[in-house]
C-alpha atoms as a PDB file:
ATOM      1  CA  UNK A   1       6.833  50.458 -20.499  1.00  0.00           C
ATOM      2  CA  UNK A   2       4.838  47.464 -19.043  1.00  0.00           C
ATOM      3  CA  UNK A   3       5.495  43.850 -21.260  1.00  0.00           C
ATOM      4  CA  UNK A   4       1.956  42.912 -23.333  1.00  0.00           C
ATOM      5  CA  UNK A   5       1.005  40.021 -21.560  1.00  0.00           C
ATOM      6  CA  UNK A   6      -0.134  36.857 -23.248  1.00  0.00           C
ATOM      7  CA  UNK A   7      -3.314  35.625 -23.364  1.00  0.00           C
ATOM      8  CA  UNK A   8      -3.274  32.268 -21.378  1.00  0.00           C
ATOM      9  CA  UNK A   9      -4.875  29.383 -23.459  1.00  0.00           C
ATOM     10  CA  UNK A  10      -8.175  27.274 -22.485  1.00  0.00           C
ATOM     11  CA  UNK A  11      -7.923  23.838 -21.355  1.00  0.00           C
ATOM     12  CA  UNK A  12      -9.039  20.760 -21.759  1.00  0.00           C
ATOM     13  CA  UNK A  13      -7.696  18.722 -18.847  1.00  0.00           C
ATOM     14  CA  UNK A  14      -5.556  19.426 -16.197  1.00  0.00           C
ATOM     15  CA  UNK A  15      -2.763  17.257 -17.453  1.00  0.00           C
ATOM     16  CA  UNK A  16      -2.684  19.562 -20.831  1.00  0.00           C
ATOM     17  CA  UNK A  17      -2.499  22.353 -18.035  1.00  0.00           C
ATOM     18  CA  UNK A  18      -0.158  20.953 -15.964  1.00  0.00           C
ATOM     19  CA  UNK A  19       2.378  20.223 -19.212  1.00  0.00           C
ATOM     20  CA  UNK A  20       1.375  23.940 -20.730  1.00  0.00           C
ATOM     21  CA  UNK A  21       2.965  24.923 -17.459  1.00  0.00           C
ATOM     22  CA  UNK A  22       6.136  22.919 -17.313  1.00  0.00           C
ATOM     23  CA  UNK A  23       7.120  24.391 -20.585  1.00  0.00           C
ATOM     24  CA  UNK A  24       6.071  28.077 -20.435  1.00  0.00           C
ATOM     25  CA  UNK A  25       7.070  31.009 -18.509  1.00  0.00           C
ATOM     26  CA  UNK A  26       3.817  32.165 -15.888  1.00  0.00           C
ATOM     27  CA  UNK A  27       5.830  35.645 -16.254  1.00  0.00           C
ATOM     28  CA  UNK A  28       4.384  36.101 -19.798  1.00  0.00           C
ATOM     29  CA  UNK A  29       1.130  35.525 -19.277  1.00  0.00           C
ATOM     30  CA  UNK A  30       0.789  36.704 -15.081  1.00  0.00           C
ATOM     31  CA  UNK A  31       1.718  39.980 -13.915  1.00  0.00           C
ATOM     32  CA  UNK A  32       2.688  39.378 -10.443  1.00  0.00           C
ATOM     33  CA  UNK A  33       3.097  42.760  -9.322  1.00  0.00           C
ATOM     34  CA  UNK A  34      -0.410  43.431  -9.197  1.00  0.00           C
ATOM     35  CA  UNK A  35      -0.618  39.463  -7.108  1.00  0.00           C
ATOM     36  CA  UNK A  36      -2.542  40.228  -3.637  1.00  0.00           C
ATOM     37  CA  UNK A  37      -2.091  37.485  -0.883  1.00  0.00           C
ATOM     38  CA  UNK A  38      -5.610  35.972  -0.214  1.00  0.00           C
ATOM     39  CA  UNK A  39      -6.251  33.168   2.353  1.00  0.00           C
ATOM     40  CA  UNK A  40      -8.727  30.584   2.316  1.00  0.00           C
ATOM     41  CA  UNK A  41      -9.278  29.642   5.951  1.00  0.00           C
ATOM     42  CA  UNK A  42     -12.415  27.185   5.448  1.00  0.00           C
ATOM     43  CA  UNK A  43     -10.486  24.721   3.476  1.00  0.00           C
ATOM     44  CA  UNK A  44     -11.277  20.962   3.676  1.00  0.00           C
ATOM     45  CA  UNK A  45      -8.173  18.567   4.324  1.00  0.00           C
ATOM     46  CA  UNK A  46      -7.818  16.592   0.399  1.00  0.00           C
ATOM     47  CA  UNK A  47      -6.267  13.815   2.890  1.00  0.00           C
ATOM     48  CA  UNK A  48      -8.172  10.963   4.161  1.00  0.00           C
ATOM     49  CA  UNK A  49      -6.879   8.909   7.001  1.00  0.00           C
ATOM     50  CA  UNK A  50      -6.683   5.096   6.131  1.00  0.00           C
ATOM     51  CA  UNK A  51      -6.048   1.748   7.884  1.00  0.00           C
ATOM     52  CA  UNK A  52      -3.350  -0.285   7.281  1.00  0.00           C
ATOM     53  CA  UNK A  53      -1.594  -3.673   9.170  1.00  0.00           C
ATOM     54  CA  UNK A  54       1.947  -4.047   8.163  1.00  0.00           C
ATOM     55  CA  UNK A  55       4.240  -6.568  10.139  1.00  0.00           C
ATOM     56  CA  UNK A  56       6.153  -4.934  13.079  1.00  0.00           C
ATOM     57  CA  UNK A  57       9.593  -5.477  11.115  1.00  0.00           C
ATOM     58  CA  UNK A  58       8.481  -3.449   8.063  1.00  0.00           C
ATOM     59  CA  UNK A  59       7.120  -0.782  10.250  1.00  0.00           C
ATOM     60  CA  UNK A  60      10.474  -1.013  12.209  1.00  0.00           C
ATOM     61  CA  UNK A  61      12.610  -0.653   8.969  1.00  0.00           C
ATOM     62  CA  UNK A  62      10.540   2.061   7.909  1.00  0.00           C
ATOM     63  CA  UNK A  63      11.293   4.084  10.823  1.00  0.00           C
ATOM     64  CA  UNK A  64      15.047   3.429  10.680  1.00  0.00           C
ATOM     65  CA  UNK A  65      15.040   4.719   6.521  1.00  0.00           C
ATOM     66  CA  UNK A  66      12.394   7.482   7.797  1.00  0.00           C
ATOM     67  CA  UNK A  67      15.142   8.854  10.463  1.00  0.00           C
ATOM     68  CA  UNK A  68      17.823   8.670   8.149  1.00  0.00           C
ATOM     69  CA  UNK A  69      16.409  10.712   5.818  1.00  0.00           C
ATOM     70  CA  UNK A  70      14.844  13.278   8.757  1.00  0.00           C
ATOM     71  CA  UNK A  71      11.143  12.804   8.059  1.00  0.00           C
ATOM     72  CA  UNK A  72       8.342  11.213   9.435  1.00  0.00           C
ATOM     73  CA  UNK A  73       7.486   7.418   8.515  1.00  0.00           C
ATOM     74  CA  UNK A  74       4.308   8.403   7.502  1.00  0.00           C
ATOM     75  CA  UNK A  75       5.841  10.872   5.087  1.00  0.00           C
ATOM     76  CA  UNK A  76       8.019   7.819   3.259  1.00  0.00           C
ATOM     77  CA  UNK A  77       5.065   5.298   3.456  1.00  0.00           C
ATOM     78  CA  UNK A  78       3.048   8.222   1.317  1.00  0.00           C
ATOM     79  CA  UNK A  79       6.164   8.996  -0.633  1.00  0.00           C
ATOM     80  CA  UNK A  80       7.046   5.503  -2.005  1.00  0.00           C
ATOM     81  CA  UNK A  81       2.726   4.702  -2.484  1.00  0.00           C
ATOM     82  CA  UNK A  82       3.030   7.745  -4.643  1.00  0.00           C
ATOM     83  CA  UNK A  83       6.212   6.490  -6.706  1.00  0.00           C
ATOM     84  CA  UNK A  84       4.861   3.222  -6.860  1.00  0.00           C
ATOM     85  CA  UNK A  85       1.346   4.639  -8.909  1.00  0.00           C
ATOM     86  CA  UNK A  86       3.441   6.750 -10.968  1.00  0.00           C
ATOM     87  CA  UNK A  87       5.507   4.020 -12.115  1.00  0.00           C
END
């Protein structure tokens, strides 16, 4: 016998979305087994490249921290911008 699905809720923002999600299960309101893989092959890169001088040393220090965590430096620049808004 297949579960009664819920009905998901409307939304105001994405935020009330995005914290409806954190604290409910998608399995009671999605039934996955009817999911079909799509792809979306015309899709626009959400990243924009930017500019930016830093001194040599910071850029060298970033590098070392980058390699001992095995990522790019560009990765950890965007990682700690993006810690540093969400402070």
């Amino acid at each position: 016998m297949k579960q009664q699905l819920k009905i998901i809720p409307k939304f105001k923002t994405e935020a009330e979305e995005r914290e409806f999600w954190q604290t409910h299960d998608s399995t009671e309101y999605v039934d996955y087994s009817t999911a079909r893989h799509v792809s979306f092959p015309n899709l626009k890169l959400t990243t924009k490249p930017i500019t930016i001088r830093l001194p040599e040393g910071m850029i060298d220090r970033l590098k070392i921290e980058a390699h001992k965590m095995d990522v790019p430096y560009q990765a950890l620049i965007k990682k700690f911008i993006f810690d540093g808004l969400a402070k």
